[in-house]
C-alpha atoms as a PDB file:
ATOM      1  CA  UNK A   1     -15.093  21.986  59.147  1.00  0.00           C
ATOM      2  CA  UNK A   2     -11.365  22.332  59.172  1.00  0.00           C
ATOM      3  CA  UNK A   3     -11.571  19.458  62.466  1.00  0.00           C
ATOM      4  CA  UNK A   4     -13.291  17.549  59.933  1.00  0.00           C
ATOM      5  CA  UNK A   5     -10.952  17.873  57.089  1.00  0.00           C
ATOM      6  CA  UNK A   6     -13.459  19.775  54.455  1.00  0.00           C
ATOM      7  CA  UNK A   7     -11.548  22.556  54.236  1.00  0.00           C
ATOM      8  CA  UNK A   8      -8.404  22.996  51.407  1.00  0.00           C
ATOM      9  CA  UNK A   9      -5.780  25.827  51.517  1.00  0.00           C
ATOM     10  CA  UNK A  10      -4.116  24.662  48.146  1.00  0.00           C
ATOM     11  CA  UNK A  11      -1.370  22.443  47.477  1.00  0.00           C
ATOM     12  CA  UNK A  12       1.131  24.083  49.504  1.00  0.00           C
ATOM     13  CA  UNK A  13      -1.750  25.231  52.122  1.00  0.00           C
ATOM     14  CA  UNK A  14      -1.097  28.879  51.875  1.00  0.00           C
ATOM     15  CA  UNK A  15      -4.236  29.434  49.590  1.00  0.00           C
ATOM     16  CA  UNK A  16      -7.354  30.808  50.256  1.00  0.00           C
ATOM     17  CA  UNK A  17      -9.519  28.183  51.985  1.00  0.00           C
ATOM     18  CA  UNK A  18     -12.009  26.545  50.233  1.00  0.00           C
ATOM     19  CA  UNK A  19     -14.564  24.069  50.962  1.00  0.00           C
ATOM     20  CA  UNK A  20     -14.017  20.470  50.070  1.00  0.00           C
ATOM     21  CA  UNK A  21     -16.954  18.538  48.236  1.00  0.00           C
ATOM     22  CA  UNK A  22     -16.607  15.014  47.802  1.00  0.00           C
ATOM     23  CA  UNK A  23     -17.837  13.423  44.439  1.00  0.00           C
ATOM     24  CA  UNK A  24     -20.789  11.247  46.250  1.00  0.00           C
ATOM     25  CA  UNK A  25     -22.331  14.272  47.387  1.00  0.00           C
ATOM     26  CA  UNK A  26     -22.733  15.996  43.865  1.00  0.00           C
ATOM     27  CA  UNK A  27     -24.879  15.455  40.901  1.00  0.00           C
ATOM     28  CA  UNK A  28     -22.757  16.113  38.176  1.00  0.00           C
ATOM     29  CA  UNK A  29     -19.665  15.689  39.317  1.00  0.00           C
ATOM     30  CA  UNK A  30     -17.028  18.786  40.081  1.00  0.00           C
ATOM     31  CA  UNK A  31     -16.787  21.649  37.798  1.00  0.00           C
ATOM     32  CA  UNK A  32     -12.601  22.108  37.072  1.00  0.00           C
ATOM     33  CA  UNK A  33     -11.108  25.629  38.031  1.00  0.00           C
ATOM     34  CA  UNK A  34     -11.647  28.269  35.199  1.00  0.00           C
ATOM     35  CA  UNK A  35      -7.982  29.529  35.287  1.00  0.00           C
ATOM     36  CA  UNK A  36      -5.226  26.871  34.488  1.00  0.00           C
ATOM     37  CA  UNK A  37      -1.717  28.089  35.099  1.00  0.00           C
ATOM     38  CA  UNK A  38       1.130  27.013  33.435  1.00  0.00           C
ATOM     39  CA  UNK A  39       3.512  25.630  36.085  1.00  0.00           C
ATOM     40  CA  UNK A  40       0.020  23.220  36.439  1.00  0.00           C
ATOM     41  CA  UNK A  41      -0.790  22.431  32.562  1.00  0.00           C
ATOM     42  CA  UNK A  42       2.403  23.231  31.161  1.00  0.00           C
ATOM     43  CA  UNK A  43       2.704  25.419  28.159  1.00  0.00           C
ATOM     44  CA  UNK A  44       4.178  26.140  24.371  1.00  0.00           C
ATOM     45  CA  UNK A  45       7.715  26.336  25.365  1.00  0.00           C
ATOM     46  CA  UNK A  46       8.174  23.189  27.479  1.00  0.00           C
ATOM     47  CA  UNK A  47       6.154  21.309  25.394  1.00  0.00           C
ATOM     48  CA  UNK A  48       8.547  22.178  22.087  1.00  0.00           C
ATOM     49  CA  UNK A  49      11.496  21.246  24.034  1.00  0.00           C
ATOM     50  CA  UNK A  50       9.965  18.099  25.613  1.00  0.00           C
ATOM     51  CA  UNK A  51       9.431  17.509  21.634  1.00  0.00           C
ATOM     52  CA  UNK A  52      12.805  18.201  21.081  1.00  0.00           C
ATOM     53  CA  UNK A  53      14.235  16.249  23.422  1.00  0.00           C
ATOM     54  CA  UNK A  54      12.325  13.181  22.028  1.00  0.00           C
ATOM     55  CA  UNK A  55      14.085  13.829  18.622  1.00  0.00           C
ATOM     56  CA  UNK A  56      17.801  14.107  19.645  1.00  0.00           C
ATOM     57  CA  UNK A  57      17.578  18.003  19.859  1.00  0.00           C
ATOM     58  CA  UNK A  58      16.155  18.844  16.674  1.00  0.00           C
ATOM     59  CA  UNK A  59      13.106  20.911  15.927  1.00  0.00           C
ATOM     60  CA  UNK A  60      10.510  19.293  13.905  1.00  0.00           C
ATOM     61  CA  UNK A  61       7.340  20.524  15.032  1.00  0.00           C
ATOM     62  CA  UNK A  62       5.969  24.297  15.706  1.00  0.00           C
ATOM     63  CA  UNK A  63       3.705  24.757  18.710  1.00  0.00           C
ATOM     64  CA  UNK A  64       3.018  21.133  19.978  1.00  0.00           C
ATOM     65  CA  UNK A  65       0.244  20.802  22.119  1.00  0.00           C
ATOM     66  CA  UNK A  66       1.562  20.045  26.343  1.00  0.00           C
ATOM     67  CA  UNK A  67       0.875  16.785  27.243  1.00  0.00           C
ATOM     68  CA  UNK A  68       0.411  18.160  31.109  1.00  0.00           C
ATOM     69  CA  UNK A  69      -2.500  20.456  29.886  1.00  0.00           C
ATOM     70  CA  UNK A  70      -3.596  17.481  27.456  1.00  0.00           C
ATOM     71  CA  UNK A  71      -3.336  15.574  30.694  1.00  0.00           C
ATOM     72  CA  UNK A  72      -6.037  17.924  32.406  1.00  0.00           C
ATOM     73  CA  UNK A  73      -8.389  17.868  29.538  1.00  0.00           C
ATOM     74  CA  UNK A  74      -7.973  13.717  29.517  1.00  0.00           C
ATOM     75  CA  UNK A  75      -8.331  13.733  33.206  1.00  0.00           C
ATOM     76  CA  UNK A  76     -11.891  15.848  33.073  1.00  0.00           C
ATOM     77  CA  UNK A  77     -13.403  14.119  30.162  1.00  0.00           C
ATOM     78  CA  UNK A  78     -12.443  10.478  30.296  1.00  0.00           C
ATOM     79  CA  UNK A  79     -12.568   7.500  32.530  1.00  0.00           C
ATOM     80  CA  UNK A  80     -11.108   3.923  32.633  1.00  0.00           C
ATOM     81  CA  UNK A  81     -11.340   2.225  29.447  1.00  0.00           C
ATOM     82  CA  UNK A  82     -12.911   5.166  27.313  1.00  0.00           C
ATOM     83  CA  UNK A  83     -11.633   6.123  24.003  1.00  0.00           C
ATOM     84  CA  UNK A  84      -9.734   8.881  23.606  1.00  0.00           C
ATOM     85  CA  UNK A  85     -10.703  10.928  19.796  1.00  0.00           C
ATOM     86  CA  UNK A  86      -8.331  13.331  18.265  1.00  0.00           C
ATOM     87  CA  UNK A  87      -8.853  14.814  14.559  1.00  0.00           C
ATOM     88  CA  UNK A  88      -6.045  16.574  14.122  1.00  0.00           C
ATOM     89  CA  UNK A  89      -3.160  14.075  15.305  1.00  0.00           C
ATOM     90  CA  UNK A  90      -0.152  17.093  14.751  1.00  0.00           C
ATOM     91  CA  UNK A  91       2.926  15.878  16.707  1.00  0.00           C
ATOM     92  CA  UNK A  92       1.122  13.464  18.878  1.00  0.00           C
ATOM     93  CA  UNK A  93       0.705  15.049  22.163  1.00  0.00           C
ATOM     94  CA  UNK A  94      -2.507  13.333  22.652  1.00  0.00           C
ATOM     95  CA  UNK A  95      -1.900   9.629  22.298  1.00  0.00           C
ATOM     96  CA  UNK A  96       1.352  10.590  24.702  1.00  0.00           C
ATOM     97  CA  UNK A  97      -0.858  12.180  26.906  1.00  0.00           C
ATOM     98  CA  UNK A  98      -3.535   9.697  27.173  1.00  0.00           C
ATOM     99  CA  UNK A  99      -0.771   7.086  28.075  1.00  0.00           C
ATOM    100  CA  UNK A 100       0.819   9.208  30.688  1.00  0.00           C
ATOM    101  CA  UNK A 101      -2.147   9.497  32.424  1.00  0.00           C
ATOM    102  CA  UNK A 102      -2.658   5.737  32.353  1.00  0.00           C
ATOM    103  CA  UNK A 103       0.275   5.278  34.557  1.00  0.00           C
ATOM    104  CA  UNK A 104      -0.853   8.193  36.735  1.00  0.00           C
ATOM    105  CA  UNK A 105      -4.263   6.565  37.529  1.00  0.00           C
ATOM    106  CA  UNK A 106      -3.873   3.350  36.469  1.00  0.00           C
ATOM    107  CA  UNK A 107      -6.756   3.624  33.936  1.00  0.00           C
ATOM    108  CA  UNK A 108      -7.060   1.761  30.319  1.00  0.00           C
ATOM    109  CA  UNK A 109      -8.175   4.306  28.001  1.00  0.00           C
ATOM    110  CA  UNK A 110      -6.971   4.136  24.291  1.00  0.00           C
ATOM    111  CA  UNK A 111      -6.819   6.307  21.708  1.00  0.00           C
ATOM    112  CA  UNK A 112      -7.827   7.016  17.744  1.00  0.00           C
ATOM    113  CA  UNK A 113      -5.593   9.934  15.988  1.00  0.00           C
ATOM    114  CA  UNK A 114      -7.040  11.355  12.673  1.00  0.00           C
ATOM    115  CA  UNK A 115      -4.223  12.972  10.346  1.00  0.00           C
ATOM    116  CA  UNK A 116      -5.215  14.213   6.624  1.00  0.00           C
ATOM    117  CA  UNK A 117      -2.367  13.595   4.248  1.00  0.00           C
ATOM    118  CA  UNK A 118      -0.679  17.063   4.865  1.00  0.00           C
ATOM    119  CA  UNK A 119       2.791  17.401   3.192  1.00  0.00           C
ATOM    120  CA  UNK A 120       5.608  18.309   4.887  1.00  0.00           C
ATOM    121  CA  UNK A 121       7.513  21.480   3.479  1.00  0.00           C
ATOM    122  CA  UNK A 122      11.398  20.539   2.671  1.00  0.00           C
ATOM    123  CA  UNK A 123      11.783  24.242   1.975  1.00  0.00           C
ATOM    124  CA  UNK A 124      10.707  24.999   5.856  1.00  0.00           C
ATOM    125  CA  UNK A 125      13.540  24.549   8.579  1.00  0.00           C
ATOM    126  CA  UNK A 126      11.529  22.763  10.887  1.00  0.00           C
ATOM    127  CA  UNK A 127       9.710  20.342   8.080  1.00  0.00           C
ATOM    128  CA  UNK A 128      12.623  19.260   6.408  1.00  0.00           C
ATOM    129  CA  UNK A 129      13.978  17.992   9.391  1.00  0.00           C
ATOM    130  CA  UNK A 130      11.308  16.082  10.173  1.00  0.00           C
ATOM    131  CA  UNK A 131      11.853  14.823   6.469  1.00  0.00           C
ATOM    132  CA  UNK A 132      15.029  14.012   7.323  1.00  0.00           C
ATOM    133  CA  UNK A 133      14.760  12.439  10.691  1.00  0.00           C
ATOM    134  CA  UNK A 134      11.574  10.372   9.574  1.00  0.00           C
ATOM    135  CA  UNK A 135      12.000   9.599   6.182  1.00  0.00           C
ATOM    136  CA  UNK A 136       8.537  10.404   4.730  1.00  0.00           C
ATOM    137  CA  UNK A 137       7.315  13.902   3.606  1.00  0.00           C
ATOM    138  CA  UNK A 138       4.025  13.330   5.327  1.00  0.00           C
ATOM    139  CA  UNK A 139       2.882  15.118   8.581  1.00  0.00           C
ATOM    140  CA  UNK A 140       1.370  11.735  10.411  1.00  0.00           C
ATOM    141  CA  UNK A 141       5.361  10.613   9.831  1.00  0.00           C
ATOM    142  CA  UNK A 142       5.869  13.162  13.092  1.00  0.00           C
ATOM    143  CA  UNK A 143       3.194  11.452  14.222  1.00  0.00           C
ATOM    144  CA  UNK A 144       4.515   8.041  14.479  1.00  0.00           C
ATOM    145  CA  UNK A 145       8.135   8.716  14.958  1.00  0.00           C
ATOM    146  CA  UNK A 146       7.063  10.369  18.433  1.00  0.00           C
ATOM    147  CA  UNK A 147       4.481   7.854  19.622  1.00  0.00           C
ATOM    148  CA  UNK A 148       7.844   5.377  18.940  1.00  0.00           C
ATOM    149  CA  UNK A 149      10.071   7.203  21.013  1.00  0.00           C
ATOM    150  CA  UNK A 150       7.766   8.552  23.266  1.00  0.00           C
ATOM    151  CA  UNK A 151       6.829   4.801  24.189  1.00  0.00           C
ATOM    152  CA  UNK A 152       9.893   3.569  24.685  1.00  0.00           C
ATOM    153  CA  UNK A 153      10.546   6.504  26.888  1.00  0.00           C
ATOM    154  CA  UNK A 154       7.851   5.887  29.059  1.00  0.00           C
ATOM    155  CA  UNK A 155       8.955   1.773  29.452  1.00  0.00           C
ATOM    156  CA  UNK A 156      12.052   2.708  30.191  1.00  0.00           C
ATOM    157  CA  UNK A 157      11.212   4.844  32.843  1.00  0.00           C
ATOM    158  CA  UNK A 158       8.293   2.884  34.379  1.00  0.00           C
ATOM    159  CA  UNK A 159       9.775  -0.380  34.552  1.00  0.00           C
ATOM    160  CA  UNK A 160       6.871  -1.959  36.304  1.00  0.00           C
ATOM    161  CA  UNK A 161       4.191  -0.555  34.172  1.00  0.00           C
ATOM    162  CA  UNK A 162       2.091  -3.512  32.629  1.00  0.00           C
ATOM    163  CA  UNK A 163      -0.164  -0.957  30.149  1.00  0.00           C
ATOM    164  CA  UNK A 164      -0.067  -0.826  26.732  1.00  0.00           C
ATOM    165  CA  UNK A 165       1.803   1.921  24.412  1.00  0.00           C
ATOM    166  CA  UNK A 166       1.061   0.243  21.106  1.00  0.00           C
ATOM    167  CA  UNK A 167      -0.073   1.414  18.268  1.00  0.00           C
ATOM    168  CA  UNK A 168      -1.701   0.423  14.770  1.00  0.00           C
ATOM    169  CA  UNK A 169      -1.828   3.248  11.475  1.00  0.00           C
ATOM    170  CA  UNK A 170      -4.383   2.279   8.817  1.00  0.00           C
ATOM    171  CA  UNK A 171      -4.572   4.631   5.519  1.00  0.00           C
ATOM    172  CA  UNK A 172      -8.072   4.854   4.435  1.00  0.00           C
ATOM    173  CA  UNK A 173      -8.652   3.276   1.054  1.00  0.00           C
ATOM    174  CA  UNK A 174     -11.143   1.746  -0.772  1.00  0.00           C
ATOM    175  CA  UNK A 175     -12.327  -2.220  -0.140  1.00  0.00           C
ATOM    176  CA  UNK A 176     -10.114  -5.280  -1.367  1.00  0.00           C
ATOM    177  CA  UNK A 177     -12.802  -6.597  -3.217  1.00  0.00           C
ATOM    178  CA  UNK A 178     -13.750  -5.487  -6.597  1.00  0.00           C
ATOM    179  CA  UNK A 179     -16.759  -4.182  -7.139  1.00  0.00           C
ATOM    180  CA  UNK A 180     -18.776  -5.946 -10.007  1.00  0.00           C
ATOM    181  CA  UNK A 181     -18.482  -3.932 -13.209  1.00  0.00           C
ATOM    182  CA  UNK A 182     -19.660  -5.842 -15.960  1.00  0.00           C
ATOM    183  CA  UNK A 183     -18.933  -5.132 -19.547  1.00  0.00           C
ATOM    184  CA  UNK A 184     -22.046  -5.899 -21.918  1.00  0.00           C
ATOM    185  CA  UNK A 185     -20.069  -6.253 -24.879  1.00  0.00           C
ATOM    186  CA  UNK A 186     -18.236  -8.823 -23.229  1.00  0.00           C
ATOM    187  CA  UNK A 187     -19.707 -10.492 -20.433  1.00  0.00           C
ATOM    188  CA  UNK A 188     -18.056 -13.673 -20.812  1.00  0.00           C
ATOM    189  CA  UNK A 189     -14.303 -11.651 -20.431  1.00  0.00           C
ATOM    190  CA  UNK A 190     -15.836  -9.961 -17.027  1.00  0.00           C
ATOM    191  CA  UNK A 191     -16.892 -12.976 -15.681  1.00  0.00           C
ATOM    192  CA  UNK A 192     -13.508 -14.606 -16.005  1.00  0.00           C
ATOM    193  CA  UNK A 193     -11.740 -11.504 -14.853  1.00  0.00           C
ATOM    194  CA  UNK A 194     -14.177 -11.658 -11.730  1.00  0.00           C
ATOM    195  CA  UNK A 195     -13.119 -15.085 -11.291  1.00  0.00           C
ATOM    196  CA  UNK A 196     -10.942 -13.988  -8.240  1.00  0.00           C
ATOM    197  CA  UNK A 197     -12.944 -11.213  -6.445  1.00  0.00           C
ATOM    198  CA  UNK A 198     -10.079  -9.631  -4.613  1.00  0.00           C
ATOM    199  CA  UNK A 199      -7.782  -6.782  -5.468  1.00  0.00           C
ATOM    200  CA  UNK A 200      -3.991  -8.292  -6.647  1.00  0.00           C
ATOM    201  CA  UNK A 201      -2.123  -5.435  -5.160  1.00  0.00           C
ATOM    202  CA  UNK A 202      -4.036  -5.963  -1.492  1.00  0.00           C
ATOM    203  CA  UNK A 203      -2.075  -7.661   1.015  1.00  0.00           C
ATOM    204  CA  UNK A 204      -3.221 -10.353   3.550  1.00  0.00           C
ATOM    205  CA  UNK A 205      -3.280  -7.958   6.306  1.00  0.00           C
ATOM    206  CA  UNK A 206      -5.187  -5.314   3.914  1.00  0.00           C
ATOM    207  CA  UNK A 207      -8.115  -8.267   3.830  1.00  0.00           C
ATOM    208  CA  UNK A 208      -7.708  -9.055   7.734  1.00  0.00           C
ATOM    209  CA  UNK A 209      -8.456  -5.675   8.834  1.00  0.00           C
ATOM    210  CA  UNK A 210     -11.050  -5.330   6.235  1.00  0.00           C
ATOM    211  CA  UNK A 211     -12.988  -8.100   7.836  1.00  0.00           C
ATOM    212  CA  UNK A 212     -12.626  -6.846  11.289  1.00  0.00           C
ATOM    213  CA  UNK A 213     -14.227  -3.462  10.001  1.00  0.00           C
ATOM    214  CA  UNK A 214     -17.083  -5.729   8.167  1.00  0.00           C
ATOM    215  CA  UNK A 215     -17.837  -7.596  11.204  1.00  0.00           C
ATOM    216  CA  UNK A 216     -17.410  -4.882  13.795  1.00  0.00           C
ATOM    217  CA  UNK A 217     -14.927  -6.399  15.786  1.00  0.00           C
ATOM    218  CA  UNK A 218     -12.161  -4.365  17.148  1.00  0.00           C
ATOM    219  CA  UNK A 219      -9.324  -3.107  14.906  1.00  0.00           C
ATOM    220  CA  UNK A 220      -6.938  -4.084  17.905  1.00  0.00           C
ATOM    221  CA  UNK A 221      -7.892  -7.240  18.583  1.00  0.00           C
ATOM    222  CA  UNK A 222      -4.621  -9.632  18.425  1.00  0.00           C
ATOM    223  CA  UNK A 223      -3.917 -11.510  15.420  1.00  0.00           C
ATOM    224  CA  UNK A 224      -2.135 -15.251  15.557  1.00  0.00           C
ATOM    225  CA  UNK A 225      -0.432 -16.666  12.593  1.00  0.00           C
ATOM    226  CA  UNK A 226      -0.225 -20.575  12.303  1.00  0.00           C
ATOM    227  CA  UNK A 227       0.391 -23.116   9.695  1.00  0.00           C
ATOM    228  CA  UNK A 228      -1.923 -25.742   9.111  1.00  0.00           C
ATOM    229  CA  UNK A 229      -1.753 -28.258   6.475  1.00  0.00           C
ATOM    230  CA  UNK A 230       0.629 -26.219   4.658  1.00  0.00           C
ATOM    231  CA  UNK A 231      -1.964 -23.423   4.469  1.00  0.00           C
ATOM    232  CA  UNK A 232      -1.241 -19.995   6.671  1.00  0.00           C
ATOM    233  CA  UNK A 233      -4.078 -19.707   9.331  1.00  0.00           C
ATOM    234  CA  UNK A 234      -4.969 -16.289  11.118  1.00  0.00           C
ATOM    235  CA  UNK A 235      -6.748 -16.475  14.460  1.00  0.00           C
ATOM    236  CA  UNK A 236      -8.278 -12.812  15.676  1.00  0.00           C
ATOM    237  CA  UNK A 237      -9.561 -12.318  18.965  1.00  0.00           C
ATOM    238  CA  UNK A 238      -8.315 -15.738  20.641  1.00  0.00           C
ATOM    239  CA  UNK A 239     -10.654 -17.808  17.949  1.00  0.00           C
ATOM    240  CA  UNK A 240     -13.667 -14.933  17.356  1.00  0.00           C
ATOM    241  CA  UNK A 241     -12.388 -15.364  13.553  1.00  0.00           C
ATOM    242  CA  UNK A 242     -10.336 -18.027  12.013  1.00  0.00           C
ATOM    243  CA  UNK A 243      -9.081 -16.986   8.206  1.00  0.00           C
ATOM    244  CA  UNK A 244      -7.394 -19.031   5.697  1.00  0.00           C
ATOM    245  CA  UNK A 245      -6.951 -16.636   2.346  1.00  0.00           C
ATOM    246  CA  UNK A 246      -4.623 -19.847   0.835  1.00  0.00           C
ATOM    247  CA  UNK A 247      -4.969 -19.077  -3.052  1.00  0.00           C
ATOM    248  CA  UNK A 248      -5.401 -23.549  -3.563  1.00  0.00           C
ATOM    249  CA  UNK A 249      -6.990 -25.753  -1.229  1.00  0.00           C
ATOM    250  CA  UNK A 250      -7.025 -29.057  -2.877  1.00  0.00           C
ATOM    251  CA  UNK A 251      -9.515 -31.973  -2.049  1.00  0.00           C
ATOM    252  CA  UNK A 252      -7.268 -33.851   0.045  1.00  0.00           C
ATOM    253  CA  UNK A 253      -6.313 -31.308   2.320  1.00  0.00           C
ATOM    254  CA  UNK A 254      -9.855 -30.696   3.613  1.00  0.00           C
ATOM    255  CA  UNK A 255     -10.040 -32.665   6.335  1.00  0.00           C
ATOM    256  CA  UNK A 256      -6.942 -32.003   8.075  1.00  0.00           C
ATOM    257  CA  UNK A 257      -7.532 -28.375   7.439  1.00  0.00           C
ATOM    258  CA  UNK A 258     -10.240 -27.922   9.440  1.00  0.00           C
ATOM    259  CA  UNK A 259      -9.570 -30.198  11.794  1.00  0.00           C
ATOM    260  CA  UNK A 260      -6.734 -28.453  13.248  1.00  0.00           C
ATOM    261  CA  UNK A 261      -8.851 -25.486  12.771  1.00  0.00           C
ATOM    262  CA  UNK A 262     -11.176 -26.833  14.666  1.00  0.00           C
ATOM    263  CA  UNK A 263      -8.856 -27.670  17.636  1.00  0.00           C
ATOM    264  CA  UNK A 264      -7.102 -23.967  17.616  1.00  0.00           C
ATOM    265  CA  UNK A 265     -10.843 -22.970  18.475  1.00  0.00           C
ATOM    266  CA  UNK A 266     -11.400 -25.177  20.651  1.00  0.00           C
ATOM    267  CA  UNK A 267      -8.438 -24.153  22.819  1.00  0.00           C
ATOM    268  CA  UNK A 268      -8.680 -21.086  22.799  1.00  0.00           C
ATOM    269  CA  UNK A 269     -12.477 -21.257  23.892  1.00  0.00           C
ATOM    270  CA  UNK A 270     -13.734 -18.267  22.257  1.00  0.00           C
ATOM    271  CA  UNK A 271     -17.170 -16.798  24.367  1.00  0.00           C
ATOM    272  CA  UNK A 272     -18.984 -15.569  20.943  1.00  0.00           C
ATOM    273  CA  UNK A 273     -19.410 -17.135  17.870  1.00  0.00           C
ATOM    274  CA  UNK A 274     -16.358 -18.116  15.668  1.00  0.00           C
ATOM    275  CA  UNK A 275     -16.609 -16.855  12.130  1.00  0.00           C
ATOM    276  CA  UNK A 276     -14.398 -18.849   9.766  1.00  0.00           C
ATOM    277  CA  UNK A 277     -13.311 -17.716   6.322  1.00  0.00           C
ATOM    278  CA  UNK A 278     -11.890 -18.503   3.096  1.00  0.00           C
ATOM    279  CA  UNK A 279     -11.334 -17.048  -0.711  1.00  0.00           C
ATOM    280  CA  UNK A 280     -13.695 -18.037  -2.785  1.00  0.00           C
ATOM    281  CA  UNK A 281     -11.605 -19.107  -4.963  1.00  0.00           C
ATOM    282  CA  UNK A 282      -9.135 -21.350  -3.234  1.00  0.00           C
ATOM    283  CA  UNK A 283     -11.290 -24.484  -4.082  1.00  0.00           C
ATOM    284  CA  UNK A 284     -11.764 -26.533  -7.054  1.00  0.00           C
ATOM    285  CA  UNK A 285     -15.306 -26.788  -7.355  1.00  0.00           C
ATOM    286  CA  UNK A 286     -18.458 -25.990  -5.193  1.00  0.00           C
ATOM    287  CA  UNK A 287     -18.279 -29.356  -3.784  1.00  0.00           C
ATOM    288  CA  UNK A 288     -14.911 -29.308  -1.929  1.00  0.00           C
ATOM    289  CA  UNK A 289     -16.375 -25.736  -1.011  1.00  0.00           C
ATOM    290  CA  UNK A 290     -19.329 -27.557   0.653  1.00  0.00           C
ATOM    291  CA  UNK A 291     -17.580 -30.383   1.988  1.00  0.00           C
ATOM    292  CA  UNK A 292     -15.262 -28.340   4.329  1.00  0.00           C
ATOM    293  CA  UNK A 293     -18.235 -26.398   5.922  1.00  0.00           C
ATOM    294  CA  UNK A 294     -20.336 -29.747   6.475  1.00  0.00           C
ATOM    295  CA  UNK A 295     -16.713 -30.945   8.360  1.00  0.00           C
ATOM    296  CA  UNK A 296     -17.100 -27.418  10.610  1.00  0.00           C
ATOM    297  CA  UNK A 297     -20.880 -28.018  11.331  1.00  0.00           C
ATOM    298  CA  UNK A 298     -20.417 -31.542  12.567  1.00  0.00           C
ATOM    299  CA  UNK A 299     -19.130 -29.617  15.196  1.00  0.00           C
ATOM    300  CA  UNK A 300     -20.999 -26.926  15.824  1.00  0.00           C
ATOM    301  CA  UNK A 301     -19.232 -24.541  13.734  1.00  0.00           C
ATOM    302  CA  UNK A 302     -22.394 -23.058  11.461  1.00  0.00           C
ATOM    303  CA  UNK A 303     -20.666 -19.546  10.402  1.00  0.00           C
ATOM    304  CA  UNK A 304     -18.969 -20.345   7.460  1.00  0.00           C
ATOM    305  CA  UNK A 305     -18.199 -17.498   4.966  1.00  0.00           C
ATOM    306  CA  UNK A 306     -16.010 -16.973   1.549  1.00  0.00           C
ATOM    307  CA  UNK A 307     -14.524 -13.801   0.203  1.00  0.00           C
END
């Protein structure tokens, strides 16, 4: 069996010999050693000065997960383009981890990091200078300054690696549109208030994501800005959606609107479906609100929607 090559003494082949089973010949796989040692999976200590290192020497964070025994974990229980779930975000270590190990194997996994709105104490060493070096009084703002530096650490020292270390945050919230509320005594009053269905204090990007959620299309996907007929244009996923929230679309600006819509679509080639939206209220009358969708379906273009 040694002649063979199924036999392993350890890394430094002073261990005690054991046999070598190749994935192909299990089931299940290959149950991981019980006992992880630290010089292995790191530990505590080296992971709080790793930490510290990250943040110019200053403390900011008690305990921090290791990435190397995060690593492990990651390594076990995930393959190429899984998903990588943490609930309790802390410092980090996981999304670091998780794109370590994507340069180690080559592998595409990504990650979602869960963070309640914890506050940070100023009144705690450690917390208030994480206040201080962040800027925000909130835990996840440890979170985010790492994943930062930690990312440009890792381009700068793995020049050639092509793999992603972005990152998105979303707060949860309730939806950008209002939810119809009407007053009896006054229905006339909600009606006009309801004129415009969407929140005044939500942003562009707040509705974007909102309708990535809605249609169950990734909250990564890559979103293109261009201006069309003097209207701002988004185009997710390489022409999966097209959006226009323009608060006026007047009559004569139809046409070339979605036109040029048309032809963004058309070069990107999109393999699904394109959904294309609008607000609601962006045109003068239901007409000019039909005649832009009969323009998309003369070309195929049947999924049509308003907000």
């Amino acid at each position: 069996m040694v002649a063979d090559n199924r036999i392993v003494f350890g890394a430094e082949g002073n261990n005690f010999p054991r046999l070598k089973r190749f994935l192909s010949e299990v089931k299940q796989g290959v149950v991981p050693t019980t006992i992880w040692k630290h010089k292995d999976v790191g530990s505590t200590q080296k992971s709080t000065r790793e930490l510290k290192e990250i943040f110019d020497g200053k403390k900011v964070f008690d305990y921090p997960k290791p990435v190397d025994l995060l690593r492990r974990i990651i390594t076990i229980g995930s393959g190429d383009n899984d998903i990588v779930l943490d609930f309790f975000a802390g410092s980090g270590s996981t999304a670091h981890a998780v794109w370590e190990q994507n340069i180690d194997d080559g592998h595409h996994r990504r990650f979602i990091l869960i963070q309640l709105p914890e506050p940070l104490d100023p009144k705690n060493e450690e917390q208030k200078n994480a206040i201080e070096f962040c800027g925000e009084e909130l835990l996840s703002a440890i979170t985010k300054e790492r994943l930062r530096r930690a990312a440009k650490k890792i381009e700068d020292e793995n020049p050639v690696f092509s793999g992603d270390t972005g990152f998105k945050v979303f707060k949860l919230d309730s939806s950008n549109i209002k939810a119809w509320d009407p007053m009896t005594k006054d229905l006339e009053g909600t009606i006009d208030e309801f004129a415009e269905y969407i929140k005044e204090d939500r942003s562009e990007t707040d509705i974007l994501h909102e309708l990535l959620l809605k249609l169950g299309l990734d909250l990564s996907i890559k979103i293109q800005e261009k201006t069309i007929a003097n209207k701002k244009v988004y185009n997710l996923g390489h022409g999966v959606l097209l959006v226009c929230l323009n608060r006026n679309i007047s009559d004569n600006e139809i046409e070339t609107l979605a036109l040029d819509m048309i032809e963004w679509i058309k070069e990107d080639n999109p393999q699904t479906e394109t959904t294309i939206v609008f607000r609601d209220s962006a045109f003068v009358d239901n007409v000019a609100k039909t005649n832009i969708t009969e323009i998309f379906k003369q070309y195929g273009y049947n999924n049509i929607r308003s907000l």
